[in-house]
Protein backbone atom coordinates (compact mmCIF):
# COMPACT_ATOMS: atom_id res chain seq x y z
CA UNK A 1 0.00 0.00 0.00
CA UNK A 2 1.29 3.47 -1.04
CA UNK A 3 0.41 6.39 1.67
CA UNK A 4 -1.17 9.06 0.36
CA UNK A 5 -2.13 10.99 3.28
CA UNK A 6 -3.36 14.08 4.02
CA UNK A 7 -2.72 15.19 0.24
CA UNK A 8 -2.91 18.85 -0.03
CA UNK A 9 -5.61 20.44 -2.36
CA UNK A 10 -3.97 23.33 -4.54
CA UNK A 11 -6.11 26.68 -4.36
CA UNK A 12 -5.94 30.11 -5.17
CA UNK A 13 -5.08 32.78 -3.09
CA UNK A 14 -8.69 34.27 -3.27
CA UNK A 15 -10.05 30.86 -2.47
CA UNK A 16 -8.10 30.22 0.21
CA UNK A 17 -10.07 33.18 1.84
CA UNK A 18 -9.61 36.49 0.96
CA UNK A 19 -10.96 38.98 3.66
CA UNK A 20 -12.66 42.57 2.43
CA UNK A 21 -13.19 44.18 6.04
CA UNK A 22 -14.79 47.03 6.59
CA UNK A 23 -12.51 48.81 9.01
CA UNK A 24 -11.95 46.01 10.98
CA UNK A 25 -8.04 44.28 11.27
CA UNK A 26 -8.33 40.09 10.29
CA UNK A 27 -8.52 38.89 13.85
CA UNK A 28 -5.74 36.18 14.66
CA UNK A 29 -3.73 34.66 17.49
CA UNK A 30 -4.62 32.56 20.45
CA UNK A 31 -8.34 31.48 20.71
CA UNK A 32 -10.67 32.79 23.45
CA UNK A 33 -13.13 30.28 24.77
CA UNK A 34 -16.53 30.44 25.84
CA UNK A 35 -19.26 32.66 25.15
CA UNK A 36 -22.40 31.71 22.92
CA UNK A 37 -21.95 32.27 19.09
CA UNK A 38 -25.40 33.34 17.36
CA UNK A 39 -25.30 32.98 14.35
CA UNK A 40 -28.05 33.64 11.05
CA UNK A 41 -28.43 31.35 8.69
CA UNK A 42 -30.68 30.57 5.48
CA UNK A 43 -32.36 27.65 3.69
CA UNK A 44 -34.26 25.40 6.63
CA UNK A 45 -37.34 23.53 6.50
CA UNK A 46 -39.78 22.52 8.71
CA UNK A 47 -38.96 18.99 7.07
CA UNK A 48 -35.73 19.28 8.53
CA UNK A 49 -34.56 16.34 10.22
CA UNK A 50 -31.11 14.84 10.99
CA UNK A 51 -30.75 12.44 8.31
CA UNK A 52 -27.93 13.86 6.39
CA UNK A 53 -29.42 12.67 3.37
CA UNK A 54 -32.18 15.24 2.69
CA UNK A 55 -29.19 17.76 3.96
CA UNK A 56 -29.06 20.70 1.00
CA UNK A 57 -29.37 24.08 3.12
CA UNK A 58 -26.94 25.88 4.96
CA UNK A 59 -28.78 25.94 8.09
CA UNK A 60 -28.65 21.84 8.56
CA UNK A 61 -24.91 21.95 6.60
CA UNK A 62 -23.73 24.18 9.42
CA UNK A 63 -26.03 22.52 12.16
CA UNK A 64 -25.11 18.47 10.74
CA UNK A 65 -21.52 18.29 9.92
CA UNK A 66 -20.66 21.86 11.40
CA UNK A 67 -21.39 21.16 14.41
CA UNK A 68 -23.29 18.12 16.04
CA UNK A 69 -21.64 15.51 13.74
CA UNK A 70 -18.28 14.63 12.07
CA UNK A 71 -17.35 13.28 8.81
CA UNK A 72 -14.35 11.07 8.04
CA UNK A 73 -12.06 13.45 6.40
CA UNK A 74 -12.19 17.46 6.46
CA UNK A 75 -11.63 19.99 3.95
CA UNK A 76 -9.41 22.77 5.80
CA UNK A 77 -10.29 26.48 5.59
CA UNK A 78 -6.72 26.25 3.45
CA UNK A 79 -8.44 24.08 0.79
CA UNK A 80 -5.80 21.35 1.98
CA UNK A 81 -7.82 17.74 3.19
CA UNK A 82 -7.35 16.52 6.75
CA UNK A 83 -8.72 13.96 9.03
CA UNK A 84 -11.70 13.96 11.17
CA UNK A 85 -12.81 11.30 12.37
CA UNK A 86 -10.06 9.52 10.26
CA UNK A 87 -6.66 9.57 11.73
CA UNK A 88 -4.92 8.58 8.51
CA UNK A 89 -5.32 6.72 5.11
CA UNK A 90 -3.40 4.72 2.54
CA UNK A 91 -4.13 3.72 -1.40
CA UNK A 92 -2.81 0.85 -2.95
CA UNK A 93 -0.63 1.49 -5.70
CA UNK A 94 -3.90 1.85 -8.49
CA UNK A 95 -5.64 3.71 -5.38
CA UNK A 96 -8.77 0.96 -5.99
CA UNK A 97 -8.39 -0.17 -2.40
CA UNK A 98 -8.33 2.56 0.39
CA UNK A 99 -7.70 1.94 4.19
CA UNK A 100 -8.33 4.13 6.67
CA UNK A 101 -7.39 4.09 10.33
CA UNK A 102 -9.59 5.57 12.74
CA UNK A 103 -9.15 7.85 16.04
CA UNK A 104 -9.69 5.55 19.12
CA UNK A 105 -10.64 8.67 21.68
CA UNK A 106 -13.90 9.06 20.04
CA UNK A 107 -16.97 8.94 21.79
CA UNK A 108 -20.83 9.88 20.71
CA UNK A 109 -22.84 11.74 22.76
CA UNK A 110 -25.15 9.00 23.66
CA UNK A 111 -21.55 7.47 25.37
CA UNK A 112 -20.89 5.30 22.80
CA UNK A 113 -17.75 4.60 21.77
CA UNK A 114 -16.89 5.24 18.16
CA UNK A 115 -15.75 2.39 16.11
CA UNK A 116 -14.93 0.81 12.64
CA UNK A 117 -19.21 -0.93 12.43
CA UNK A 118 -20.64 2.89 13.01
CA UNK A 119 -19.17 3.92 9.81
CA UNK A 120 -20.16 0.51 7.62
CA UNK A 121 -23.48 1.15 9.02
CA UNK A 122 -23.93 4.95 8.60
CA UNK A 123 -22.64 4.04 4.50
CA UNK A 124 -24.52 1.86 4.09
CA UNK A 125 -27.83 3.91 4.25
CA UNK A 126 -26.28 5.48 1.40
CA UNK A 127 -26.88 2.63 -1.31
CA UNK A 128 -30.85 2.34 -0.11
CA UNK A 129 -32.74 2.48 -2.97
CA UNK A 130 -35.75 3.32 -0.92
CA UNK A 131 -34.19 6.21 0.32
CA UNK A 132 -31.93 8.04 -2.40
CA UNK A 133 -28.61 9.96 -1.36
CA UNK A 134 -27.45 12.19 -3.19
CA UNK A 135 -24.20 11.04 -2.28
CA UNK A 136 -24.86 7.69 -3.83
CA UNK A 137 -23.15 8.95 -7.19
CA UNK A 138 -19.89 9.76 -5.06
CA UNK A 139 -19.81 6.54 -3.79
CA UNK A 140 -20.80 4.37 -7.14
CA UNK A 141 -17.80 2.95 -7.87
CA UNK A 142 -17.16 1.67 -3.92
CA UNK A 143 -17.81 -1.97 -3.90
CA UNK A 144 -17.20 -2.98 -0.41
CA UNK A 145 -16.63 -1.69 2.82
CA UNK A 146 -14.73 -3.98 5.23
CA UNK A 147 -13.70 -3.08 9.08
CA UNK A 148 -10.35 -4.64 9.17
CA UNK A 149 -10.54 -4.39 13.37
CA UNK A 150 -12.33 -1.63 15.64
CA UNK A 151 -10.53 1.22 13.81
CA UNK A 152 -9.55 0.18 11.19
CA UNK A 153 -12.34 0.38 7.60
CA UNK A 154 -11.30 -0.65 4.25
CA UNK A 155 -13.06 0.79 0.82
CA UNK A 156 -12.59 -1.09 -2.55
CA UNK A 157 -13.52 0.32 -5.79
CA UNK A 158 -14.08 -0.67 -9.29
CA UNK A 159 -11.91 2.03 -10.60
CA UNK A 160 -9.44 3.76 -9.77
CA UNK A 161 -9.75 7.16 -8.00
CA UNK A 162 -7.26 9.57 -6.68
CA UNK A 163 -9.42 12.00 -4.79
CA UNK A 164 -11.40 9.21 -3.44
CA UNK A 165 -10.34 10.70 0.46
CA UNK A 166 -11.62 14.05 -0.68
CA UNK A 167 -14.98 12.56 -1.21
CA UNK A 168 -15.50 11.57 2.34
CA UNK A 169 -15.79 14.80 3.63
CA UNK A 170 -19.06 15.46 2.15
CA UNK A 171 -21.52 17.02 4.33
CA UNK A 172 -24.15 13.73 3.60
CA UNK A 173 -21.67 11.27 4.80
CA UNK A 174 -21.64 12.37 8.89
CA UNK A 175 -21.41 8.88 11.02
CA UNK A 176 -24.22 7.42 13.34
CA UNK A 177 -23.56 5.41 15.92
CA UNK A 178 -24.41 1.73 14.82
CA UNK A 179 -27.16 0.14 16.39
CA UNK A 180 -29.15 3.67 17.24
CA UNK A 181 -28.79 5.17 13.40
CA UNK A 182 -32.80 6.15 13.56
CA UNK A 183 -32.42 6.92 17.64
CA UNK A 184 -29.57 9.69 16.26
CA UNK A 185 -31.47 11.04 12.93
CA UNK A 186 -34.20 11.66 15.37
CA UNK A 187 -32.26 13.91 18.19
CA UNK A 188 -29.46 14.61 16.70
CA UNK A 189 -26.78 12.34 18.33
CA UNK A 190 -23.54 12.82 17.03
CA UNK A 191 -18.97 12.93 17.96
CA UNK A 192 -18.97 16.42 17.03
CA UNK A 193 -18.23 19.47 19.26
CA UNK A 194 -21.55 20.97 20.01
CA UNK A 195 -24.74 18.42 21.69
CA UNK A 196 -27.97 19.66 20.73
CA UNK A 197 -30.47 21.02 23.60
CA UNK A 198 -33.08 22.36 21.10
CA UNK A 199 -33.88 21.61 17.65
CA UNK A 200 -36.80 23.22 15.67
CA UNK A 201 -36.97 22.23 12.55
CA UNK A 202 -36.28 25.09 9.85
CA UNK A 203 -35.90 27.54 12.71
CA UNK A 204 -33.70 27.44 15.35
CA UNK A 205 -30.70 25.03 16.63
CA UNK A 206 -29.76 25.26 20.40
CA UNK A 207 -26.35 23.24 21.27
CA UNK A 208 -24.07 23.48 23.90
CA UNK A 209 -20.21 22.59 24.11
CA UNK A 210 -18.97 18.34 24.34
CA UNK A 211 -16.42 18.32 27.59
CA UNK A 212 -13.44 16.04 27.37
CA UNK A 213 -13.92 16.07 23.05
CA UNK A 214 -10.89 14.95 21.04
CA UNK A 215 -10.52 18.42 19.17
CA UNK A 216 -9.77 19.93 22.67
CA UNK A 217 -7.34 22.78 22.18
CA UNK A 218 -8.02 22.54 18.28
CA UNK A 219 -11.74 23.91 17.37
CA UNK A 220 -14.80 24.16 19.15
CA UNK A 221 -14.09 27.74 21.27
CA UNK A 222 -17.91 28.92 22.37
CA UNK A 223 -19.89 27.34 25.03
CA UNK A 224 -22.57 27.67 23.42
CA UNK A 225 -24.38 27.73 19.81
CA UNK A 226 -27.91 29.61 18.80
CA UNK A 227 -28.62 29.08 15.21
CA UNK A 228 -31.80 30.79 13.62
CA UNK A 229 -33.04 30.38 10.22
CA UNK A 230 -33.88 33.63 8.32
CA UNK A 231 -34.65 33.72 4.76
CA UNK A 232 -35.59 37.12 4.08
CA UNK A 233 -31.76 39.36 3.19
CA UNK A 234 -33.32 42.13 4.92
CA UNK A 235 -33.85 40.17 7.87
CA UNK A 236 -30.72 39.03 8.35
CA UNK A 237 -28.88 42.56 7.63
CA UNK A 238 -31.20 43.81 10.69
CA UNK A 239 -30.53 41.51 13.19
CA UNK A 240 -26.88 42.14 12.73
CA UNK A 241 -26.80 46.12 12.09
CA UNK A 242 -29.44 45.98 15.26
CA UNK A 243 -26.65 43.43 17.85
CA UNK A 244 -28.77 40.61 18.17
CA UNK A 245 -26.04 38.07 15.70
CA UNK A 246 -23.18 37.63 15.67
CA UNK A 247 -22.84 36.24 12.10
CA UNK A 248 -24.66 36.23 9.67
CA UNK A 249 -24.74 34.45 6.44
CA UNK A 250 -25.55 34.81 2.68
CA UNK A 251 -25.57 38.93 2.40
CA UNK A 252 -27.39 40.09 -0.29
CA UNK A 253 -24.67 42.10 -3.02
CA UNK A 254 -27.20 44.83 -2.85
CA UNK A 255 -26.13 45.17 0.80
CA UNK A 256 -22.63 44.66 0.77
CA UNK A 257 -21.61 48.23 0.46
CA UNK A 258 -23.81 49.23 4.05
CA UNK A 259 -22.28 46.47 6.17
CA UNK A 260 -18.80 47.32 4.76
CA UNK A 261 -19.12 51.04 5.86
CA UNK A 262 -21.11 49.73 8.82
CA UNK A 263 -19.45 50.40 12.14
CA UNK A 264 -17.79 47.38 14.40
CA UNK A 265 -18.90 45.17 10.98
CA UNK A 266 -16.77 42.93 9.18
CA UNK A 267 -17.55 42.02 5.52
CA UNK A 268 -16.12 38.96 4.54
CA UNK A 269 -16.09 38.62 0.27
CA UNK A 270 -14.94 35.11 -0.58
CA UNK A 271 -14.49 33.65 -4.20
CA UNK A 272 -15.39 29.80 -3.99
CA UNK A 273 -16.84 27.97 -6.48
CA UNK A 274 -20.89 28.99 -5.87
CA UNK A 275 -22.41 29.53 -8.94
CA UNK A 276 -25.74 30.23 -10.74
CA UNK A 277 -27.08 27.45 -13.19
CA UNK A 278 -29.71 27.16 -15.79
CA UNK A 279 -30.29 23.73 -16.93
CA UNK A 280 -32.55 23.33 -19.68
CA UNK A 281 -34.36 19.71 -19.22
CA UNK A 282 -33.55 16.87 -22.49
CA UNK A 283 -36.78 14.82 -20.83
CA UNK A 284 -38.99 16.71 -22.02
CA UNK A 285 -38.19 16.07 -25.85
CA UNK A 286 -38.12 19.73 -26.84
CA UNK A 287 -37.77 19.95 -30.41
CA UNK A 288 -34.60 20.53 -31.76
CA UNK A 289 -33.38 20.49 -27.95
CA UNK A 290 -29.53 20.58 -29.16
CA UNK A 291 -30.27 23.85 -31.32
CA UNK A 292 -32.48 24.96 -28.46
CA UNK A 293 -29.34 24.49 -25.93
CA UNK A 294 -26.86 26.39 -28.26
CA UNK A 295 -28.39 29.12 -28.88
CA UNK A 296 -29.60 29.89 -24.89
CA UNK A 297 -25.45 29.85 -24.38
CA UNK A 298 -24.90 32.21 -27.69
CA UNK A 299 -27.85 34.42 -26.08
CA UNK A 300 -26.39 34.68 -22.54
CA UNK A 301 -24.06 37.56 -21.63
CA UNK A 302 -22.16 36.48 -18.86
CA UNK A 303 -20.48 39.92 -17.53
CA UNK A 304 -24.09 41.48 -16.97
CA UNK A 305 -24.68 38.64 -14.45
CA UNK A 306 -21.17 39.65 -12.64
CA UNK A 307 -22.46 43.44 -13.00
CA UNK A 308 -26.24 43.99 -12.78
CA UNK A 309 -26.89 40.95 -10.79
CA UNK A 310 -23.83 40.26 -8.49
CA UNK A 311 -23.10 44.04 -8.73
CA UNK A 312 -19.50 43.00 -9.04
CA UNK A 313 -19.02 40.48 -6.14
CA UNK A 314 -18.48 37.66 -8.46
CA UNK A 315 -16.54 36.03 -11.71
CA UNK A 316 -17.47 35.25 -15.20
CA UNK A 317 -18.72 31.41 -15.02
CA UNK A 318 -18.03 29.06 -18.31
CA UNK A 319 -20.71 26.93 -18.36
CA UNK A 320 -19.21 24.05 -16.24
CA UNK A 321 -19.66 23.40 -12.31
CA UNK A 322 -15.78 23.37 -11.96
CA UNK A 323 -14.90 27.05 -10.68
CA UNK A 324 -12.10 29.42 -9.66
CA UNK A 325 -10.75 27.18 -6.28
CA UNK A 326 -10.64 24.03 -8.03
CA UNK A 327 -7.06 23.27 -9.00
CA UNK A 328 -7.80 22.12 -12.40
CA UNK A 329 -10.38 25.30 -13.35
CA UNK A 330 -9.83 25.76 -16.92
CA UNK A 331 -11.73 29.80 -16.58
CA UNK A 332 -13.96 29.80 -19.62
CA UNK A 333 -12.32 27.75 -22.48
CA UNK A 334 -14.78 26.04 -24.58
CA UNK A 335 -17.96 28.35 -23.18
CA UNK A 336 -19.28 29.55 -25.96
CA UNK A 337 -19.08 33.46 -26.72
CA UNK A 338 -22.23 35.79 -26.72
CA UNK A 339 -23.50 36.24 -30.22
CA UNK A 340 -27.39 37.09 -30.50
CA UNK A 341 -27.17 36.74 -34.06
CA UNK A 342 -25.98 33.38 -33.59
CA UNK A 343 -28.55 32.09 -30.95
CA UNK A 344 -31.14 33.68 -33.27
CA UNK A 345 -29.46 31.75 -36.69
CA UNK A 346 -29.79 28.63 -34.78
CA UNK A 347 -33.58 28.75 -33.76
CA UNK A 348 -34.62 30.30 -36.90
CA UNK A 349 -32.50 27.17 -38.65
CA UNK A 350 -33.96 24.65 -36.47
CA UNK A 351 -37.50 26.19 -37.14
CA UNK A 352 -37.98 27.95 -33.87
CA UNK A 353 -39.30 31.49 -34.56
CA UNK A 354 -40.78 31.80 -30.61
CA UNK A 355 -40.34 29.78 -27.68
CA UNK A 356 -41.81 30.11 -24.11
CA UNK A 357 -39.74 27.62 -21.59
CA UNK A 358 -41.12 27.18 -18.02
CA UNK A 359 -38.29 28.45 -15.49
CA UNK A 360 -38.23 26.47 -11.78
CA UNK A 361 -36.40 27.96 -9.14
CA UNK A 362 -37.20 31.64 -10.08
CA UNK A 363 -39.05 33.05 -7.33
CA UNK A 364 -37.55 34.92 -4.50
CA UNK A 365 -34.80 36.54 -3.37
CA UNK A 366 -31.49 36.21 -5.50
CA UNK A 367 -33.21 33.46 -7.48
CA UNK A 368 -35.89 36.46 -8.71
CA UNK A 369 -33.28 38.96 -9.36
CA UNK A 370 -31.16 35.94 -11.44
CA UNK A 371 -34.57 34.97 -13.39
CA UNK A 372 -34.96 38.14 -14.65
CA UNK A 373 -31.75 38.89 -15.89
CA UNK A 374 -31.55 35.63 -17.51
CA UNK A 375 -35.33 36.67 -18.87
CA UNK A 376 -33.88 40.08 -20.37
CA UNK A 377 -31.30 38.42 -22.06
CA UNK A 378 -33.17 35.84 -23.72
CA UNK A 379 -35.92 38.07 -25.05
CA UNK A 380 -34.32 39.18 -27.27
CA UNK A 381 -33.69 36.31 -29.26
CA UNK A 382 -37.19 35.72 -28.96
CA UNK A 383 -37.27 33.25 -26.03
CA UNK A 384 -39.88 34.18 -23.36
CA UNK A 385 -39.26 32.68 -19.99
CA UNK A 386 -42.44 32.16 -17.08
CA UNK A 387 -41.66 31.27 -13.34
CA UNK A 388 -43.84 28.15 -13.20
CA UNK A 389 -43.79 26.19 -9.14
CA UNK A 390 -44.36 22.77 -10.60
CA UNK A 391 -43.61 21.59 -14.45
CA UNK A 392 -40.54 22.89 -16.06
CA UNK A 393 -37.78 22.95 -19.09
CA UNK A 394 -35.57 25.36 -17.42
CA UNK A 395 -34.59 24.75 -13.67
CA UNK A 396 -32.08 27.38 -12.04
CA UNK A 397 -30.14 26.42 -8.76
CA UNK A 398 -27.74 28.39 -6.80
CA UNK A 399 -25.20 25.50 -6.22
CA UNK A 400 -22.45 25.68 -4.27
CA UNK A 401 -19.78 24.22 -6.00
CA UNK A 402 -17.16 21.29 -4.67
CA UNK A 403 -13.72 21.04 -4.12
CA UNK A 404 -12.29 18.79 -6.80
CA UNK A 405 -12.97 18.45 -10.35
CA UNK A 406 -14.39 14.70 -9.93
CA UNK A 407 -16.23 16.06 -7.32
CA UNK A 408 -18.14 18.70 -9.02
CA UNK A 409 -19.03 16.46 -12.50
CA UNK A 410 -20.20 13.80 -10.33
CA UNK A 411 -22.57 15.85 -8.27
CA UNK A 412 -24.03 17.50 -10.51
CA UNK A 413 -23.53 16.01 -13.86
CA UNK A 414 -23.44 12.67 -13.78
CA UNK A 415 -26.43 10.21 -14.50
CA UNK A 416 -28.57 9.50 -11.56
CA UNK A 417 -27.16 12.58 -9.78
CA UNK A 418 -29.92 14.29 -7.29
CA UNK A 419 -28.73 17.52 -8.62
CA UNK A 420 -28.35 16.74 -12.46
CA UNK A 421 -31.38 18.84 -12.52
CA UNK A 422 -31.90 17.95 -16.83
CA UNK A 423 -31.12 14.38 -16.56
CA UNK A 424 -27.95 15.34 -19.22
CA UNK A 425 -26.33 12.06 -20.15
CA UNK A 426 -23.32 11.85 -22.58
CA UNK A 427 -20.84 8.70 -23.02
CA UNK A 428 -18.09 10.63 -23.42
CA UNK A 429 -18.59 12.87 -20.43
CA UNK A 430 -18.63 9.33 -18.36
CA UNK A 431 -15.84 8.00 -20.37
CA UNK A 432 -13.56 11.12 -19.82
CA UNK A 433 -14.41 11.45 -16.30
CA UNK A 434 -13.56 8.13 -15.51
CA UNK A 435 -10.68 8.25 -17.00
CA UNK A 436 -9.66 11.60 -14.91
CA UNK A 437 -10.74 10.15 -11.64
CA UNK A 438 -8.30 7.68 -12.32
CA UNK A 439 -5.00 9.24 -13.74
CA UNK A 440 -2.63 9.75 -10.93
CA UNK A 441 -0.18 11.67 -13.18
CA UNK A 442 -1.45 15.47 -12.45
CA UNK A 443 -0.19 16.63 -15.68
CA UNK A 444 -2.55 14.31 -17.86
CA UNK A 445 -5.27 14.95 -14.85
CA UNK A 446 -4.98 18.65 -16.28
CA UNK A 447 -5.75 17.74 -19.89
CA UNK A 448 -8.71 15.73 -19.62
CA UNK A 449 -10.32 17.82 -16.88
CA UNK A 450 -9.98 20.57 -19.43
CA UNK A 451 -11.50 18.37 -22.16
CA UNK A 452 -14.12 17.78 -19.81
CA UNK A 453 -14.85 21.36 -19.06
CA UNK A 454 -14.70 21.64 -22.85
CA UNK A 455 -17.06 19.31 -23.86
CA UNK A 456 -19.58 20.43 -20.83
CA UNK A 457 -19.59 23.61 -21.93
CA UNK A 458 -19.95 23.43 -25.84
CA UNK A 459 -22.54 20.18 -25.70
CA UNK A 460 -23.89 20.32 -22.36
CA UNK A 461 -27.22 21.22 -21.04
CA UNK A 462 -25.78 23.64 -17.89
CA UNK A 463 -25.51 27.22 -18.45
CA UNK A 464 -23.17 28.52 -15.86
CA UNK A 465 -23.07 32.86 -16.62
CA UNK A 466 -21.39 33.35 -12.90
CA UNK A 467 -19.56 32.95 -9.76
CA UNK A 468 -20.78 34.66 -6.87
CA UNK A 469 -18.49 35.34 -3.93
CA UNK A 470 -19.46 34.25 -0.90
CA UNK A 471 -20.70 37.30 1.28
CA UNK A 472 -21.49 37.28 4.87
CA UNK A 473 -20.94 39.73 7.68
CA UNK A 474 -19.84 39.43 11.46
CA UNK A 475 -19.83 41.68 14.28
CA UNK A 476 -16.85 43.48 16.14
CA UNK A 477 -17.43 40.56 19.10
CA UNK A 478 -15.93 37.81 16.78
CA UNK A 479 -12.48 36.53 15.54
CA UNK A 480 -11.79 34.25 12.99
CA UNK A 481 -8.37 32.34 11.82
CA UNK A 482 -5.97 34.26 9.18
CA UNK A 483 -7.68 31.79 6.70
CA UNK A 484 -11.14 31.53 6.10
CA UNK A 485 -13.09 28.55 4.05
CA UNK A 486 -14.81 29.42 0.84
CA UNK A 487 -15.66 26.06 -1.01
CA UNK A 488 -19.19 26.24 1.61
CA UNK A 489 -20.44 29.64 3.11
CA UNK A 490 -19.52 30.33 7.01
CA UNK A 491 -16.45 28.83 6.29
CA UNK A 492 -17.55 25.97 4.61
CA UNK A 493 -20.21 25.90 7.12
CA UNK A 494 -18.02 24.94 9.91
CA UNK A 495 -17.62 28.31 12.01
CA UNK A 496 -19.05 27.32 14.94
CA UNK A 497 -15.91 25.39 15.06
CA UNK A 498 -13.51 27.42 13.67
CA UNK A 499 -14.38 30.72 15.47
CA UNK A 500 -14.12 32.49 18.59
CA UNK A 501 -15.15 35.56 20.74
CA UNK A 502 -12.75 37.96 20.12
């Protein structure tokens, strides 16, 4: 076996976390504990639960795997992968076969001691086809888990993969305790740093501090956590401006410029890899679909998303799901240029004088504001676009974006993937990427993630105009680390963790 441990992800500096404060010096230096960290946060449900399966808001992201549970491996606020509840790992020389030793000072907050049978179990609710994961396309290609002793867990694969460790870290795969899985999905029983005290679903998270944990001295600095769920932008801006958070997350761009002049504020402007998508939906046999697709990308003009919609907090996108942190980002090659003579050629060629496409995903918020540009744009090729809550041929997402190449195609391109909102298939997309996943010389990795990006953006059904930075705010009363995440908001959702009262 070949150790491969603890590989460090290459990012940009930007990625890494690039602070704009308002005023404010980047807080560093020793960590203060205790104190209670409240913090604002957006997306919940009141069909929130604690199965990490139906996990896709930042509310249960930073609640789940921020704070109550752990994952095996950990993506640091440097970009660089670490262990969690995985001490170290090792690939066999094709990295098929991965083995992973895990920390023996682990304990769940039910008093169980962690072991090698809570993560086979907590996996394996991951390939229940009466329950679909959307990590399930991460792990397709795993075709046994083995413990090889109490801490001690063994993954085999069908092919080849290189950032296989990277994958673990995702925010679906947290660990149950074996034996009490639906006991811990129900109350939220966990190894991480915070135990939960209150939970209401879609609204509010109460947790206080693990004693005796085994990231002592290492994260976990408040006493206390108060999480509260607030969609509206406005909302969140006035709890902060008025002292009642502490952080707050997801600032509108339209507010940006008040909290950065705003007094004991800090703006933080991070560029990750969260983007804007339209996908335009092959299953519903539009006519001339491929013509259809081609010209929406000729009509689309990218810069006004970064300007009118962003207002300037963002980057051109190219039509892929691989962004500017990934180290492979190939910036817009093969996206194809704005021509409105073009996109008009090609419906008028394929026979397509007017089209109206439903648009899902439109309403509210950011989503609105995105619609409508998108809208503007596409009018005048003669394309109308209508909001519709059900039905639709067009589906936008806000999408966060993952930290590896292999990563990003899989989650939200490849077949069978929860968010491969158009159900786009293509052979040579799944050839390619296979192939990529399992080069280990990073040279030829380069080419063939470009010539993935390439083909995704020419032929593929995603229209990707931007990048928006991550924006979110916190007052004078907290510090943060010299580095702050940016592949997740709140540093990649796991402030409660990384933070402290200054």
């Amino acid at each position: 076996m070949s150790r491969i441990s603890r590989r460090s992800l290459l990012t940009s500096g930007a990625a890494a976390g690039a602070l704009a404060a308002s005023g404010l010096a980047l807080m560093a230096g020793t960590p203060k504990t205790g104190g209670t960290l409240r913090g604002v946060l957006t997306g919940g449900t009141a069909q929130d639960t604690w199965d990490a399966r139906d996990h896709d808001s930042l509310f249960m992201m930073a609640a789940a795997h921020g704070a109550v549970f752990d994952c095996l491996t950990e993506i640091g606020a440097d970009g660089a992968l670490k262990g969690e509840l995985a001490e170290s790992w090792s690939a066999s020389t094709d990295a098929r076969v991965w083995t992973f030793d895990l920390r023996k000072d682990v304990t769940f907050h039910n008093g169980k001691p962690f072991v090698a049978e809570d993560v086979l179990e907590s996996f394996a609710l991951h390939f229940d086809p009466a329950h679909p994961s959307p990590a399930q396309p991460l792990l397709r290609d795993v075709t046994g888990i083995h413990a090889l002793g109490d801490h001690q867990v063994q993954f085999t694969l069908a092919a080849s993969n290189a950032d296989f460790p990277y994958l673990l870290a995702d925010y679906h795969l947290v660990i149950y305790p074996a034996g009490y899985v639906e006991l811990a999905m129900l109350n939220g029983i966990g190894t991480g740093l915070y135990r939960v005290q209150t939970f209401e679903p879609g609204q509010r998270l109460q947790a206080t501090r693990v004693t005796s944990h085994y990231k002592d001295g290492r994260a976990g600095f408040f006493e206390e956590l108060d999480f509260v769920n607030v969609d509206a932008p406005s909302e969140r801006l006035n709890l902060l401006l008025e002292g009642q958070a502490d952080a707050v997350a997801q600032i509108a761009p339209v507010y940006a410029a008040q909290i950065a002049e705003a007094e004991g504020i800090a703006l933080q402007q991070l560029r990750g890899n969260q983007h804007y998508s339209f996908a335009l939906d092959g299953r519903y046999n539009l006519a001339e679909a491929d013509a259809v697709q081609r010209a929406l990308k000729h009509a689309v003009e990218r810069q006004a998303f970064v300007d009118d919609l962003l207002l300037g907090y963002g980057a051109v996108g190219g039509d892929t799901p691989v962004g500017p942190s990934n180290p492979f980002y190939a910036g817009t090659l093969g996206a194809l240029p704005h021509d409105p003579e073009q996109a008009t050629h090609l419906l008028r060629a394929a026979g397509v004088d007017q089209l109206s496409l439903r648009l899902i995903g439109g309403s509210g918020g950011q989503g609105q504001a995105a619609a409508a540009v998108f809208g503007k744009q596409l009018k005048q090729v003669g394309v109308d676009i209508t909001v519709s809550a059900h039905s639709s041929q067009l589906s936008l997402s806000t999408s966060a974006g993952r930290a590896t190449e292999d990563w990003a195609m899989a989650t939200y391109l490849a077949p069978g993937a929860t968010w491969n909102r158009g159900g786009w298939e293509n052979p040579l997309f799944d050839s390619l990427l296979s192939a990529a996943r399992s080069e280990m010389d990073s040279t030829k990795r380069r080419a063939l993630y470009g010539e993935l990006q390439q083909l995704v953006a020419h032929s593929g059904n995603l229209i990707v105009p931007a990048f928006a930075d991550h924006l979110q705010a916190t007052s004078k009363s907290i510090a943060t680390p010299p580095s702050t995440g940016a592949h997740y908001a709140m540093d990649n959702a796991r402030f409660a963790e990384r933070w402290w009262r200054a």
